[in-house]
C-alpha atoms as a PDB file:
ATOM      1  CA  UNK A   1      99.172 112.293 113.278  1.00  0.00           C
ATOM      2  CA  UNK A   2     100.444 109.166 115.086  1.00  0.00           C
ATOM      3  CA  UNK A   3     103.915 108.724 114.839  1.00  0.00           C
ATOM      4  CA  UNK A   4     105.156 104.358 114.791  1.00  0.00           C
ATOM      5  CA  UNK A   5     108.060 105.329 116.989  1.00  0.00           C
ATOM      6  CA  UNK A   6     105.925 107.574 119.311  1.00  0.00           C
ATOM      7  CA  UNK A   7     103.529 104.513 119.955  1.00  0.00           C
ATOM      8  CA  UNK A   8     106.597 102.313 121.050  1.00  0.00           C
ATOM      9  CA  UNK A   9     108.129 104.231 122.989  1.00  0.00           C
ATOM     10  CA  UNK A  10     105.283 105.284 125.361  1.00  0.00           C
ATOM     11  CA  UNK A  11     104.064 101.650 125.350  1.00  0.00           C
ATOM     12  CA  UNK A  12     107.588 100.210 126.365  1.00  0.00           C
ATOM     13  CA  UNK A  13     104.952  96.817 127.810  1.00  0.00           C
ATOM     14  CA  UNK A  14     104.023  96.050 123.815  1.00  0.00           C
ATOM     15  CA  UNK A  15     106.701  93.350 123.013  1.00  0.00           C
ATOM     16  CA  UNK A  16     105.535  91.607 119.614  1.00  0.00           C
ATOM     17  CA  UNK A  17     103.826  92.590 116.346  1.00  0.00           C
ATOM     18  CA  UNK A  18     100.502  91.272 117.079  1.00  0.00           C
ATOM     19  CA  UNK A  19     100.299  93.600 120.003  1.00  0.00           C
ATOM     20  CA  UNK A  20     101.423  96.616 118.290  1.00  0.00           C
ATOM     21  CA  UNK A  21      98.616  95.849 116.061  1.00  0.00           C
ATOM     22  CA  UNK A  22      96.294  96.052 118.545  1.00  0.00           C
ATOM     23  CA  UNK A  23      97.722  99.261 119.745  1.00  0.00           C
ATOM     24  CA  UNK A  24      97.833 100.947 116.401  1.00  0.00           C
ATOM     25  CA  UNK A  25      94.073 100.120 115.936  1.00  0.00           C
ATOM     26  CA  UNK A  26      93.311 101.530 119.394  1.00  0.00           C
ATOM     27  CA  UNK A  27      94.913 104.544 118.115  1.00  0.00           C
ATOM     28  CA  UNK A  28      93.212 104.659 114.525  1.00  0.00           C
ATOM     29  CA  UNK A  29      89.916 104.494 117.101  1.00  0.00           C
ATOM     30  CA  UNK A  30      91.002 107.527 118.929  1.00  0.00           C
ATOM     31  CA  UNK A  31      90.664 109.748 115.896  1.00  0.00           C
ATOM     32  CA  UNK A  32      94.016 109.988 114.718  1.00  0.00           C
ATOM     33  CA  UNK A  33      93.813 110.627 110.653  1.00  0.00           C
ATOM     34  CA  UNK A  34      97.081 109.507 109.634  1.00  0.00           C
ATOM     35  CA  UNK A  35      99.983 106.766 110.910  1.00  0.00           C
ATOM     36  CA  UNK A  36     103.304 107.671 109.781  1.00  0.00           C
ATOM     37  CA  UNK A  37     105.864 104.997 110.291  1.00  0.00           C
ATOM     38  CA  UNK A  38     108.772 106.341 110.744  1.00  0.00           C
ATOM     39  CA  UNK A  39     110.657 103.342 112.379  1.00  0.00           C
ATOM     40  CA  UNK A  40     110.362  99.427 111.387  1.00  0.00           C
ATOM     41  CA  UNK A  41     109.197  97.421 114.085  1.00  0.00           C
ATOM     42  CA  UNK A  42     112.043  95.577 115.961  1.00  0.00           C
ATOM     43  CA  UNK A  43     110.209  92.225 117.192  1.00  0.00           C
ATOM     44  CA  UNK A  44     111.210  88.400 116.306  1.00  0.00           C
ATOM     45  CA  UNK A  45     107.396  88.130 114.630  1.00  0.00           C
ATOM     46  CA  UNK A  46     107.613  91.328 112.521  1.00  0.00           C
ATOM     47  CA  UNK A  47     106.438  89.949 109.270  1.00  0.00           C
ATOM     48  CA  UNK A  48     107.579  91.358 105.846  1.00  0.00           C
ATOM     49  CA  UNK A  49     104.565  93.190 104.419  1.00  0.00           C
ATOM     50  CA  UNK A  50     104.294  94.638 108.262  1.00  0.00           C
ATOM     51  CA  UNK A  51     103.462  98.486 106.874  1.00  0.00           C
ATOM     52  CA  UNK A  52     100.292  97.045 104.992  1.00  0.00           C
ATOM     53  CA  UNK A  53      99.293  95.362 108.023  1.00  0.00           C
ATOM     54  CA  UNK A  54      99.771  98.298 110.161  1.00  0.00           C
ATOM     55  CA  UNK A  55      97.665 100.647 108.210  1.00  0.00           C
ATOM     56  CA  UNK A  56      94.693  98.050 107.812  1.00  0.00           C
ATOM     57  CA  UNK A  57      94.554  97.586 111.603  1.00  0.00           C
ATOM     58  CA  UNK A  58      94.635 101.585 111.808  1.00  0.00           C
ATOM     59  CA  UNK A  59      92.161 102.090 109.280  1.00  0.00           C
ATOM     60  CA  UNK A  60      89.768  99.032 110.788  1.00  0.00           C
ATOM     61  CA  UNK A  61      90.434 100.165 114.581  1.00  0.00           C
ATOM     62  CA  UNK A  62      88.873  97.871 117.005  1.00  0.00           C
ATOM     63  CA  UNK A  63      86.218  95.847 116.105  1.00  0.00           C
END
């Protein structure tokens, strides 16, 4: 399982929403089955609906 607050921390370089994206795909990629988020993003571009968008990007991965 792949923790929201786990991801942040040990990518302290990821500084807006659209990034964390692209690292919670990378991680749905790695075969991780489940994304808890246990944290709400703290960036200026966090949108409101950002769980929903989280979990499609982990359920995509990359494309």
């Amino acid at each position: 399982m792949a923790k929201l607050s786990d991801l942040i921390i040990q990518y302290p370089d990821v500084d807006n929403f659209a990034a964390l994206e692209d690292l919670v795909a990378h991680a749905g990629s790695s075969g991780q089955m489940f994304l808890e988020f246990d944290v709400k993003p703290d960036y200026r571009d966090t949108p409101k609906k950002w769980e929903w968008r989280l979990e499609a990007a982990f359920t995509r991965g990359i494309e």
